[in-house]
PDB file of N, CA and C in Angstrom:
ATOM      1  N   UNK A   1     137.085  78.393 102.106  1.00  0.00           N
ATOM      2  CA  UNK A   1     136.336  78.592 100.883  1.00  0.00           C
ATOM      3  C   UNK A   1     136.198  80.070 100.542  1.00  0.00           C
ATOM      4  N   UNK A   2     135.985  80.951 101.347  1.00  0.00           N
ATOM      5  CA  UNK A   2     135.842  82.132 101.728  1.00  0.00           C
ATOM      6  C   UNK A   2     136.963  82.981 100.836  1.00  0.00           C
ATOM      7  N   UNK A   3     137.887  82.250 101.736  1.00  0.00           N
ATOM      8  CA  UNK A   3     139.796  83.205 101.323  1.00  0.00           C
ATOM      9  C   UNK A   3     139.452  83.125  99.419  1.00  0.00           C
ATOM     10  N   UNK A   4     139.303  81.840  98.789  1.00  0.00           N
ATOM     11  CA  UNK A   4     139.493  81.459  97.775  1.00  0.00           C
ATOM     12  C   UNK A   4     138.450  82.315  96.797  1.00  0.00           C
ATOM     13  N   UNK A   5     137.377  82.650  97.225  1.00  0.00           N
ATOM     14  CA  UNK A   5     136.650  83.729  96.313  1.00  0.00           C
ATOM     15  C   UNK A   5     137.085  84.985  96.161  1.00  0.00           C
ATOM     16  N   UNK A   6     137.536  85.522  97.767  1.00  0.00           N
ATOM     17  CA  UNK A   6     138.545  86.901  97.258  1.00  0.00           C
ATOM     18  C   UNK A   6     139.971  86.772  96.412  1.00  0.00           C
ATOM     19  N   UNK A   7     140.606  85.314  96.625  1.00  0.00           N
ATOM     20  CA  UNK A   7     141.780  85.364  95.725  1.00  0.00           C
ATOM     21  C   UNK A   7     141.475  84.850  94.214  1.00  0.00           C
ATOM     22  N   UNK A   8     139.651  84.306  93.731  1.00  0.00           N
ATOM     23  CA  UNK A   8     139.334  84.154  92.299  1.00  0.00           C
ATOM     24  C   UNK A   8     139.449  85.370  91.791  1.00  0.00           C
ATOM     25  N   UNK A   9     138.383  86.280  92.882  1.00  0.00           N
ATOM     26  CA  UNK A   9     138.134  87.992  92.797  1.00  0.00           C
ATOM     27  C   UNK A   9     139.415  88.969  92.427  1.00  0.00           C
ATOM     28  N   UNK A  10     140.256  88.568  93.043  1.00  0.00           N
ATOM     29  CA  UNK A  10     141.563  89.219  92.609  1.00  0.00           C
ATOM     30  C   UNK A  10     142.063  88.978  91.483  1.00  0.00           C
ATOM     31  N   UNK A  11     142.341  87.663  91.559  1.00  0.00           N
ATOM     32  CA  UNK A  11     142.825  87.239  89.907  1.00  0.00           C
ATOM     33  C   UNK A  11     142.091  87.693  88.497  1.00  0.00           C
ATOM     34  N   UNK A  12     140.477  87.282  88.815  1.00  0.00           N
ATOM     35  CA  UNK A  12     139.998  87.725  87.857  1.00  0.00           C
ATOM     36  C   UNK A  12     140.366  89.540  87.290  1.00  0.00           C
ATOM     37  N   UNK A  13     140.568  90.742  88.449  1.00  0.00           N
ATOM     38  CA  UNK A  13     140.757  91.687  88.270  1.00  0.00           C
ATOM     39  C   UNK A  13     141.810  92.062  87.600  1.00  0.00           C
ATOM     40  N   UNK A  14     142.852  91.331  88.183  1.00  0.00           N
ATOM     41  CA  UNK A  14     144.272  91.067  87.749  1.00  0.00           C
ATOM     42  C   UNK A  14     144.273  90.978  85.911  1.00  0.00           C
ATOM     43  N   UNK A  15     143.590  89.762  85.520  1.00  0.00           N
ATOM     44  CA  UNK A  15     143.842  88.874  84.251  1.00  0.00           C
ATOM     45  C   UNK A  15     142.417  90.619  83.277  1.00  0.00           C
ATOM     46  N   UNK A  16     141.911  90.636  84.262  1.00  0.00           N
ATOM     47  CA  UNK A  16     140.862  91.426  82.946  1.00  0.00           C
ATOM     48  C   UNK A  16     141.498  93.144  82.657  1.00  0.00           C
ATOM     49  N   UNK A  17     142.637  93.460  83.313  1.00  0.00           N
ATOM     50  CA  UNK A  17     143.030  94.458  83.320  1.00  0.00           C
ATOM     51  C   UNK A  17     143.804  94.446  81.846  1.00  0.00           C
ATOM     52  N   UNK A  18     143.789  95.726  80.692  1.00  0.00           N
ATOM     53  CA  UNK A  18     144.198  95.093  79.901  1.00  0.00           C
ATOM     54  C   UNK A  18     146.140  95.434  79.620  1.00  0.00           C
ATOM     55  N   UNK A  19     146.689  94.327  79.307  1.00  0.00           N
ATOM     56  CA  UNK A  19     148.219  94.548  78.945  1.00  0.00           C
ATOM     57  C   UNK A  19     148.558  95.417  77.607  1.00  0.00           C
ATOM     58  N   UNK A  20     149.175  96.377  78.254  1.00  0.00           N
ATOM     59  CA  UNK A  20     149.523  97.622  76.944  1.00  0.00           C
ATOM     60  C   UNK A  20     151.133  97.604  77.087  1.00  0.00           C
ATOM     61  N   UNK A  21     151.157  98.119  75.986  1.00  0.00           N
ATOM     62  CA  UNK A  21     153.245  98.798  75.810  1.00  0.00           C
ATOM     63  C   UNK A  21     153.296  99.816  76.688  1.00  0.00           C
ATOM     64  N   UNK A  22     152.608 100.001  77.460  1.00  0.00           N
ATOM     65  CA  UNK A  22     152.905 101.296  78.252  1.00  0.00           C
ATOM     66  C   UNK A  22     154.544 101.362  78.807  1.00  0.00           C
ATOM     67  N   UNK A  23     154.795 102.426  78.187  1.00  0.00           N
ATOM     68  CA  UNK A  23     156.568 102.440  78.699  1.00  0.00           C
ATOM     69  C   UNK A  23     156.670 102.965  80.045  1.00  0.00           C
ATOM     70  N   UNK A  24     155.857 103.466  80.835  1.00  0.00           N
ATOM     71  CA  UNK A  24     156.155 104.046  81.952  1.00  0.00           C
ATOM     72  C   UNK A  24     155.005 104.209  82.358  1.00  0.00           C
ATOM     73  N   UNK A  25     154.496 103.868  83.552  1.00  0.00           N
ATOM     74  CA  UNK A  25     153.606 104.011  84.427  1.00  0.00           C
ATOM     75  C   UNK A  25     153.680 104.700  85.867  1.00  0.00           C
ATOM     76  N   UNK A  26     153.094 105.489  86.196  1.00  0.00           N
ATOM     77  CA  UNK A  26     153.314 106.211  87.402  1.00  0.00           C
ATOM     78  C   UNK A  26     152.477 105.757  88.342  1.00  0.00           C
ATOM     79  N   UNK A  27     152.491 105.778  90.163  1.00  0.00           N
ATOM     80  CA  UNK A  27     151.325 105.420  90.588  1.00  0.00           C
ATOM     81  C   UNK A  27     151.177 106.785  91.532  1.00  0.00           C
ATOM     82  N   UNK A  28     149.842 107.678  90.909  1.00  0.00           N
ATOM     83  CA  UNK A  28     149.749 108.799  91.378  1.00  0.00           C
ATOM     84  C   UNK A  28     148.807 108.964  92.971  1.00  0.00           C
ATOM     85  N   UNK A  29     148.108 107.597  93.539  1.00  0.00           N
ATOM     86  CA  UNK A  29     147.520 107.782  94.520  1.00  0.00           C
ATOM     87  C   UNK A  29     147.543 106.042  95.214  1.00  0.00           C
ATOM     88  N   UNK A  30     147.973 106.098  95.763  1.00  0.00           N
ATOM     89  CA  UNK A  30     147.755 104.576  96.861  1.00  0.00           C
ATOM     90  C   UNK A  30     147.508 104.785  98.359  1.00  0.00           C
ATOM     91  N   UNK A  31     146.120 103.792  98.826  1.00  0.00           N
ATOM     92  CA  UNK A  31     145.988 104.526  99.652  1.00  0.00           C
ATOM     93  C   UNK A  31     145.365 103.100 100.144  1.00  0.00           C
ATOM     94  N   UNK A  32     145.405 102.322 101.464  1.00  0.00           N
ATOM     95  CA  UNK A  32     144.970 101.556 101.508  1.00  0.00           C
ATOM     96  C   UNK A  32     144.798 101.256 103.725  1.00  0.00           C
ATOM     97  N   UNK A  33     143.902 100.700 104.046  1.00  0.00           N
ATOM     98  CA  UNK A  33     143.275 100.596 105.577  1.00  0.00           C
ATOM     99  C   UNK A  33     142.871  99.100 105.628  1.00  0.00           C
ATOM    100  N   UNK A  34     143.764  98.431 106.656  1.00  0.00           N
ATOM    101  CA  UNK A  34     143.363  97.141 107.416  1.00  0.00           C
ATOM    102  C   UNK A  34     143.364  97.056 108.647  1.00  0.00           C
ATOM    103  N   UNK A  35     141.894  96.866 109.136  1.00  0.00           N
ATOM    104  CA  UNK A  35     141.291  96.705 110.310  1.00  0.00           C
ATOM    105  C   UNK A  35     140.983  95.331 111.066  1.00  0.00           C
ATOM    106  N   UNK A  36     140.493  95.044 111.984  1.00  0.00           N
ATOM    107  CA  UNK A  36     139.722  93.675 112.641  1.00  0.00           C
ATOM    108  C   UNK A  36     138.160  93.499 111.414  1.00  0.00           C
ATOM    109  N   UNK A  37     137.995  94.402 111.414  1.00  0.00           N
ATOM    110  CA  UNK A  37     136.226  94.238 110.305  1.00  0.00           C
ATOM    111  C   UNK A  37     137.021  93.931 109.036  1.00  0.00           C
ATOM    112  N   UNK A  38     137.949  94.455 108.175  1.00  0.00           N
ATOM    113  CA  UNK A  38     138.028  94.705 106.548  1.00  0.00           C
ATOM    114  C   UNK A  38     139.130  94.700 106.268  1.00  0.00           C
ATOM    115  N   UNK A  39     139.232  95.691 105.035  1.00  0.00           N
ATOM    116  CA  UNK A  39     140.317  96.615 104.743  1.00  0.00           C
ATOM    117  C   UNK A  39     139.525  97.236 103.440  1.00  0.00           C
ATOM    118  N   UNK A  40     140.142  98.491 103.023  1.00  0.00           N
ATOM    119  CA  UNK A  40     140.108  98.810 101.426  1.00  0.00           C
ATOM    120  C   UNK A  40     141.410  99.420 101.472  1.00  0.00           C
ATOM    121  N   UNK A  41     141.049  99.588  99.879  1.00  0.00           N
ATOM    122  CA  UNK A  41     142.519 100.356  99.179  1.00  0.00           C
ATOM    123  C   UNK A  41     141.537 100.982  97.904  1.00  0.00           C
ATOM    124  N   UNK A  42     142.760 102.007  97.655  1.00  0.00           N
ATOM    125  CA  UNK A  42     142.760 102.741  96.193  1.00  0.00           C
ATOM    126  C   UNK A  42     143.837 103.055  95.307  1.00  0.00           C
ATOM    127  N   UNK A  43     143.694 103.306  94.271  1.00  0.00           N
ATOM    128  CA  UNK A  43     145.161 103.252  93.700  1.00  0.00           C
ATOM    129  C   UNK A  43     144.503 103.746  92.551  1.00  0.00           C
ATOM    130  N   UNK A  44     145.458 104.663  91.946  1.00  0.00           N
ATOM    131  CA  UNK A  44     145.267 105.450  90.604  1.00  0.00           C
ATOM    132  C   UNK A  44     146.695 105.359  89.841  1.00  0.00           C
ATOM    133  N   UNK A  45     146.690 105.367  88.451  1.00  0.00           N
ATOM    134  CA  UNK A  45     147.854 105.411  87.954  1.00  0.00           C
ATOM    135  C   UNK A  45     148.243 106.291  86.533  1.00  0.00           C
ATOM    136  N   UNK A  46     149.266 106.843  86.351  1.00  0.00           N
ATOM    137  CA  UNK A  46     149.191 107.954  85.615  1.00  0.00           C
ATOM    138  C   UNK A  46     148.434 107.772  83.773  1.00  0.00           C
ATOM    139  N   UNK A  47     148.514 106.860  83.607  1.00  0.00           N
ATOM    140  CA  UNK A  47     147.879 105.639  82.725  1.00  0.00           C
ATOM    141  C   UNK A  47     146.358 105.733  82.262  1.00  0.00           C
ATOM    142  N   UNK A  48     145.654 106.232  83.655  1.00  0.00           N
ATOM    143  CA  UNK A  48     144.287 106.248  83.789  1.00  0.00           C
ATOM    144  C   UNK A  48     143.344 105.118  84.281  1.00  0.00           C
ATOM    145  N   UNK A  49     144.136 104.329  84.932  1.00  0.00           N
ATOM    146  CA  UNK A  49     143.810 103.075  85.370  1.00  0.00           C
ATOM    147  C   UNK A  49     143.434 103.937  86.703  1.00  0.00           C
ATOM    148  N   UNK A  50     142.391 103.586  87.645  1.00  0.00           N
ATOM    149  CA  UNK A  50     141.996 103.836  89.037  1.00  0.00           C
ATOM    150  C   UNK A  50     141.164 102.409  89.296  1.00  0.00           C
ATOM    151  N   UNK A  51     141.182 101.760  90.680  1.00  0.00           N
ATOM    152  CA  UNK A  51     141.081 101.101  91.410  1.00  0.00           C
ATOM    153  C   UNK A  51     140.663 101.134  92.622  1.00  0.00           C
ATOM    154  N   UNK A  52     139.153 100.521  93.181  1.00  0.00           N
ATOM    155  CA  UNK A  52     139.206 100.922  94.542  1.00  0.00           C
ATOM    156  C   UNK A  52     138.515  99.422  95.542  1.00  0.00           C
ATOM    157  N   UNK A  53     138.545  98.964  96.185  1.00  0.00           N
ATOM    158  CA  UNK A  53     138.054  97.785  96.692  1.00  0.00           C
ATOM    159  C   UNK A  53     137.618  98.364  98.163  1.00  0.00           C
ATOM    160  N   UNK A  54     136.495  97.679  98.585  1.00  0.00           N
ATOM    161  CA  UNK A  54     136.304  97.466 100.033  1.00  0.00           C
ATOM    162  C   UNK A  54     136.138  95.430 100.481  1.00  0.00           C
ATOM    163  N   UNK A  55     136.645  95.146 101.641  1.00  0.00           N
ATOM    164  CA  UNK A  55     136.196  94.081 101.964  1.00  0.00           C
ATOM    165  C   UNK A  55     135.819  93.929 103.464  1.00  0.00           C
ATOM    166  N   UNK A  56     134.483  93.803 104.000  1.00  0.00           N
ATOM    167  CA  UNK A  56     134.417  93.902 105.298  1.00  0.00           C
ATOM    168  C   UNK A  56     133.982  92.538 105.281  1.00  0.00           C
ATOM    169  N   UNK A  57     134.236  92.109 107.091  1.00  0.00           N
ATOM    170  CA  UNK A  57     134.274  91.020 107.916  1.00  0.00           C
ATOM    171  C   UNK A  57     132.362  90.544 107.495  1.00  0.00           C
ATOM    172  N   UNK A  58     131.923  89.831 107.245  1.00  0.00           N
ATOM    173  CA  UNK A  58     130.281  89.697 107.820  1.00  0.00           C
ATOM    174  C   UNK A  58     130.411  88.927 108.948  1.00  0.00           C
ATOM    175  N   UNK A  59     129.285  88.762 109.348  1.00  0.00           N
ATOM    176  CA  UNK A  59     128.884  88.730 110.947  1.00  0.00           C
ATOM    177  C   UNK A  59     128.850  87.417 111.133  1.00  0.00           C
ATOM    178  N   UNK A  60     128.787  86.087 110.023  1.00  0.00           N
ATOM    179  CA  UNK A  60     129.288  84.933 110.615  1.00  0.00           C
ATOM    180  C   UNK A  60     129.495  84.358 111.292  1.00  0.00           C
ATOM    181  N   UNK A  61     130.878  85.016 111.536  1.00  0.00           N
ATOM    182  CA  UNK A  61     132.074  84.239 112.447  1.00  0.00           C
ATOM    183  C   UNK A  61     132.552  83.172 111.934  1.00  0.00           C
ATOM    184  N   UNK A  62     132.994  83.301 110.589  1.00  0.00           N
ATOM    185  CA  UNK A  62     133.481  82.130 110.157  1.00  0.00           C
ATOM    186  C   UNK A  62     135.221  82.773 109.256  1.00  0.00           C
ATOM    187  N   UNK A  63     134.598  83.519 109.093  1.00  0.00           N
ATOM    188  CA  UNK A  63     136.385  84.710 108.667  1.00  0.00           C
ATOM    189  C   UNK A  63     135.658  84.666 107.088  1.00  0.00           C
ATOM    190  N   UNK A  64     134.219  84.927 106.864  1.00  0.00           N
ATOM    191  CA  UNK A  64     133.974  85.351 105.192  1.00  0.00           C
ATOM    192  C   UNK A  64     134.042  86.793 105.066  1.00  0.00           C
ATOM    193  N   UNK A  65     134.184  86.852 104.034  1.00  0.00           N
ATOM    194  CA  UNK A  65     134.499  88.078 103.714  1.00  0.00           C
ATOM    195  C   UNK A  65     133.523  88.851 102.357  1.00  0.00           C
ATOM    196  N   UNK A  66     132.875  89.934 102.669  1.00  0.00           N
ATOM    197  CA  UNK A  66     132.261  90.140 101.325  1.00  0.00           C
ATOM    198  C   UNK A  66     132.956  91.456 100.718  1.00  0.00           C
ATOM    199  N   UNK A  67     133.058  91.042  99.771  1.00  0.00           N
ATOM    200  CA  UNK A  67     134.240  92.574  98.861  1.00  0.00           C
ATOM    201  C   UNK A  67     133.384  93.242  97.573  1.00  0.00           C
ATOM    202  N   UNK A  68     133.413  94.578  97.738  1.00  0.00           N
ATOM    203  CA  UNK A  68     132.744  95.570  96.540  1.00  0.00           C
ATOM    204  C   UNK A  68     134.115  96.168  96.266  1.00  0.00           C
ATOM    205  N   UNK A  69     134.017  96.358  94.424  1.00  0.00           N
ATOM    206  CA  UNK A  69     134.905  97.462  93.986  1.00  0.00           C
ATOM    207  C   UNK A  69     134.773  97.333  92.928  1.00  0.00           C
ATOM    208  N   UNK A  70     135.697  98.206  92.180  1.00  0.00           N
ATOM    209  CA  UNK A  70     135.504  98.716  90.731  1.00  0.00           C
ATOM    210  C   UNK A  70     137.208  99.174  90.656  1.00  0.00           C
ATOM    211  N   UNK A  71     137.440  98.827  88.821  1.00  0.00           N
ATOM    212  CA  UNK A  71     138.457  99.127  88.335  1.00  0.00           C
ATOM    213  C   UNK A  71     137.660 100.021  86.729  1.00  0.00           C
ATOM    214  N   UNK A  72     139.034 100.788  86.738  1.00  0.00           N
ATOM    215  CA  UNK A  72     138.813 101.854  85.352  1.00  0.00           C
ATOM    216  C   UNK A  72     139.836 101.833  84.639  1.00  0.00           C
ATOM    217  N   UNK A  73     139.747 101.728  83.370  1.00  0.00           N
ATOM    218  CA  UNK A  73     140.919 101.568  82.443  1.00  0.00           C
ATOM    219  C   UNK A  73     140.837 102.178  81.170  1.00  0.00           C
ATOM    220  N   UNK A  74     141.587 103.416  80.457  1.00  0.00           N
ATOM    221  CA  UNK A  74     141.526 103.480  78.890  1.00  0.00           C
ATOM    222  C   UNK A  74     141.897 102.705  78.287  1.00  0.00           C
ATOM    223  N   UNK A  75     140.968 101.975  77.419  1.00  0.00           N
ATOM    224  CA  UNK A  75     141.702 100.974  75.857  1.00  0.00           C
ATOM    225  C   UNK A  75     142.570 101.835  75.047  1.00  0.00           C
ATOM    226  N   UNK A  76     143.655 101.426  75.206  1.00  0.00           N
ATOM    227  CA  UNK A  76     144.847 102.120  74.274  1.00  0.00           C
ATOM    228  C   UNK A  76     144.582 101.847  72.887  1.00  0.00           C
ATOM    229  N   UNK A  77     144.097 100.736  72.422  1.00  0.00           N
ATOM    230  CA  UNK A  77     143.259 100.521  70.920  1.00  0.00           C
ATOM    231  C   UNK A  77     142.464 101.158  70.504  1.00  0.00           C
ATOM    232  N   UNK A  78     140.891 100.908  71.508  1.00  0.00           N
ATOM    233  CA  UNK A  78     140.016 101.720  70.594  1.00  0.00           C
ATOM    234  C   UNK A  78     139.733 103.551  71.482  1.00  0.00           C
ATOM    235  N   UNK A  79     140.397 103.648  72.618  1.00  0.00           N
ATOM    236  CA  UNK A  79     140.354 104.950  73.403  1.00  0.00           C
ATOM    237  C   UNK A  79     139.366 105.217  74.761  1.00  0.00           C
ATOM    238  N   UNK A  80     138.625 103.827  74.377  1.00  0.00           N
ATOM    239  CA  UNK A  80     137.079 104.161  74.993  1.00  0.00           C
ATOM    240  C   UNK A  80     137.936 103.776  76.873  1.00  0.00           C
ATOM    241  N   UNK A  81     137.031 104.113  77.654  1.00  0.00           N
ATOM    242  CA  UNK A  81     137.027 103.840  79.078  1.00  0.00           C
ATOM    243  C   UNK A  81     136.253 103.047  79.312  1.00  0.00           C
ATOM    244  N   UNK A  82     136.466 102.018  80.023  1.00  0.00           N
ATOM    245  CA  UNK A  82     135.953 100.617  80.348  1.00  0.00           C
ATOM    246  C   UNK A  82     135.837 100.910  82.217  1.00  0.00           C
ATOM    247  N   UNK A  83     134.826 100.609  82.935  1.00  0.00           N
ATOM    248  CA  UNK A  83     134.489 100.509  84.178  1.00  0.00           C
ATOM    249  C   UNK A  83     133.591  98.689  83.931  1.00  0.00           C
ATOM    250  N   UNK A  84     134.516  98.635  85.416  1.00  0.00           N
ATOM    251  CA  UNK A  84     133.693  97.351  85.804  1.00  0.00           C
ATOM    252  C   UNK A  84     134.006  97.340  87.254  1.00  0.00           C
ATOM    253  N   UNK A  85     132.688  96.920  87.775  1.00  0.00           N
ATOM    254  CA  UNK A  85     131.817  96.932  89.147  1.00  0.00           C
ATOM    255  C   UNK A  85     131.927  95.682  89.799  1.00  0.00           C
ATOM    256  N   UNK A  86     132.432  95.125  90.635  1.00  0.00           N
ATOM    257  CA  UNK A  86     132.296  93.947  91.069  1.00  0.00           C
ATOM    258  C   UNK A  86     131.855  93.880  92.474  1.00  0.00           C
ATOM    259  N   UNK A  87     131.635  92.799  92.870  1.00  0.00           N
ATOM    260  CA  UNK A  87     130.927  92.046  94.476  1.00  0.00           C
ATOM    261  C   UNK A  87     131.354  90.389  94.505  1.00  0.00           C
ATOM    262  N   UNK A  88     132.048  90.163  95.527  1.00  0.00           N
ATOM    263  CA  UNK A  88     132.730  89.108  95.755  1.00  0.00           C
ATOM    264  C   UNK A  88     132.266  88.589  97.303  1.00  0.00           C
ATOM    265  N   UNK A  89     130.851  87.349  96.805  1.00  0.00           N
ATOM    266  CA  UNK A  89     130.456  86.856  98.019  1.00  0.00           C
ATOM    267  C   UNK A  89     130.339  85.664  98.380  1.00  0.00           C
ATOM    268  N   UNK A  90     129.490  85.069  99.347  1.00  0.00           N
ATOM    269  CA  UNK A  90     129.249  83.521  99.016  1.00  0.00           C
ATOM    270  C   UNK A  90     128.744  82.758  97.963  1.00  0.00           C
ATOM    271  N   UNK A  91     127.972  84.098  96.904  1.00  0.00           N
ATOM    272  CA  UNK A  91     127.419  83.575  94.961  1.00  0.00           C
ATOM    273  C   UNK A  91     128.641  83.688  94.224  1.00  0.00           C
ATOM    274  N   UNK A  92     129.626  83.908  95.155  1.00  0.00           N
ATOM    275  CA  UNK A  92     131.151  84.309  94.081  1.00  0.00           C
ATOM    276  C   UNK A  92     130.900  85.459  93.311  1.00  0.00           C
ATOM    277  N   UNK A  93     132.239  85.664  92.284  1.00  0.00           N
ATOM    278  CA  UNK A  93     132.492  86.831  91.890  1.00  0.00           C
ATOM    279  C   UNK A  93     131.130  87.064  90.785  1.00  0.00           C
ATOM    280  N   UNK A  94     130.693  88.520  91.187  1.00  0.00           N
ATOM    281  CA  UNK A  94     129.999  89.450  90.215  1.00  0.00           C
ATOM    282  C   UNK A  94     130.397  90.345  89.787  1.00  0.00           C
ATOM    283  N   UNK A  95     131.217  90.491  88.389  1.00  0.00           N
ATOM    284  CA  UNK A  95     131.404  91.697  87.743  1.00  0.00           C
ATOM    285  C   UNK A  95     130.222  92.014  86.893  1.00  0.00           C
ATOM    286  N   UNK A  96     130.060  93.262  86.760  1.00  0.00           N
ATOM    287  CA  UNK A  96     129.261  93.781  85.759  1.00  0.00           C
ATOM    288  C   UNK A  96     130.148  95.436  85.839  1.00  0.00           C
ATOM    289  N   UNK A  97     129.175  95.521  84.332  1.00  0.00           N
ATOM    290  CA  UNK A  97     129.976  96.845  83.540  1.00  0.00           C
ATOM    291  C   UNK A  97     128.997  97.079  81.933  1.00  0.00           C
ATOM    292  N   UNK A  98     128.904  98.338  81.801  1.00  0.00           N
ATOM    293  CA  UNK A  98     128.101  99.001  80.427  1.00  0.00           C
ATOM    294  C   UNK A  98     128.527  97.691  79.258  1.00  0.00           C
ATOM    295  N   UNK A  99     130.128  97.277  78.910  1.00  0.00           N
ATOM    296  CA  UNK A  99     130.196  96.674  77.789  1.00  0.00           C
ATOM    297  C   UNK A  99     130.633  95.264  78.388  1.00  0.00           C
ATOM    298  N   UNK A 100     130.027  94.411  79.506  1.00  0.00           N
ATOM    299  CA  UNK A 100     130.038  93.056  79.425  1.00  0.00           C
ATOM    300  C   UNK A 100     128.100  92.437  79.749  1.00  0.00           C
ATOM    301  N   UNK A 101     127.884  91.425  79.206  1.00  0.00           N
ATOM    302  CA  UNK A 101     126.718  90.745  79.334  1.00  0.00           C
ATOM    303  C   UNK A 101     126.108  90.917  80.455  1.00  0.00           C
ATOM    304  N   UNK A 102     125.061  90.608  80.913  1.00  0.00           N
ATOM    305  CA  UNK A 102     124.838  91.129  81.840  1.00  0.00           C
ATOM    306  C   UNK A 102     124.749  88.928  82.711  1.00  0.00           C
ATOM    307  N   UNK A 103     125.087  89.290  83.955  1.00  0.00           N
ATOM    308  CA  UNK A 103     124.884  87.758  84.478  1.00  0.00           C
ATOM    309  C   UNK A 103     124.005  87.539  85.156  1.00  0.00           C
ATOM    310  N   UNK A 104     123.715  85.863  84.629  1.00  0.00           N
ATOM    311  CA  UNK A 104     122.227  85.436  84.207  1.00  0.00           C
ATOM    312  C   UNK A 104     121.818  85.681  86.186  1.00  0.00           C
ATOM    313  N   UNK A 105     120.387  85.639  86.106  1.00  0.00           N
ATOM    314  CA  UNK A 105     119.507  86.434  87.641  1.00  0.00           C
ATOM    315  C   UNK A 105     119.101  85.198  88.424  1.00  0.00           C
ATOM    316  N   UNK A 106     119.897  84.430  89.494  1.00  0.00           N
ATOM    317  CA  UNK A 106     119.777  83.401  90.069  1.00  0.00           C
ATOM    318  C   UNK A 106     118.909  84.168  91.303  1.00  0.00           C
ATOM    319  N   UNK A 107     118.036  83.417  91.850  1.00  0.00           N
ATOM    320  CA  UNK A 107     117.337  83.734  93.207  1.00  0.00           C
ATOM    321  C   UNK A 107     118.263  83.049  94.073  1.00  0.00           C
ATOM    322  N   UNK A 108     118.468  84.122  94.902  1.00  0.00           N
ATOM    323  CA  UNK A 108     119.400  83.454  96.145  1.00  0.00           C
ATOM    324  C   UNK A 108     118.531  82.954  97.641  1.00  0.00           C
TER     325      UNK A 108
END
């Protein structure tokens, strides 16, 4: 169940990234660490897209995984820079960011 929230978490990052004509993209920084606890990565691209994730082991013992990160992107339309913040746990994926809604406040 676990695996499947970091691979919603991914996808969702994946699908909200936005598709431009960009004729050429460079990738100016990749940088990424997998351990027994985690892993993260980072990645920047000449574009202005930057990317950074952490996912460490929790203490379980069941192989869950809780993941923080954030992606950055210029809108090639309107120019503006878009950040969004996410956390990927057993409440599933939480993005938040300045220009999305904010999600609704469940007591856990």
């Amino acid at each position: 169940m676990k695996f499947l929230i970091v691979l919603a978490a991914l996808c969702a990052v994946a699908l909200a990234a936005p598709a431009g004509d960009h004729d050429h993209v460079e990738i100016l920084k990749q940088d990424s660490k997998v351990d027994h606890d985690g892993y993260s990565f980072d990645v920047e691209t000449s574009d202005g897209t930057v990317r950074h994730e952490d996912g460490k082991v929790t203490g379980d013992h069941d192989g869950s995984i809780v993941v923080h990160g954030s992606f950055t992107w210029k809108d090639h339309h309107d120019g503006k820079v878009y950040t969004v913040n996410y956390v990927a746990d057993e409440h599933g994926f939480q993005p938040s960011g300045e220009h999305l809604p904010p999600l609704p406040h469940n007591e856990h």
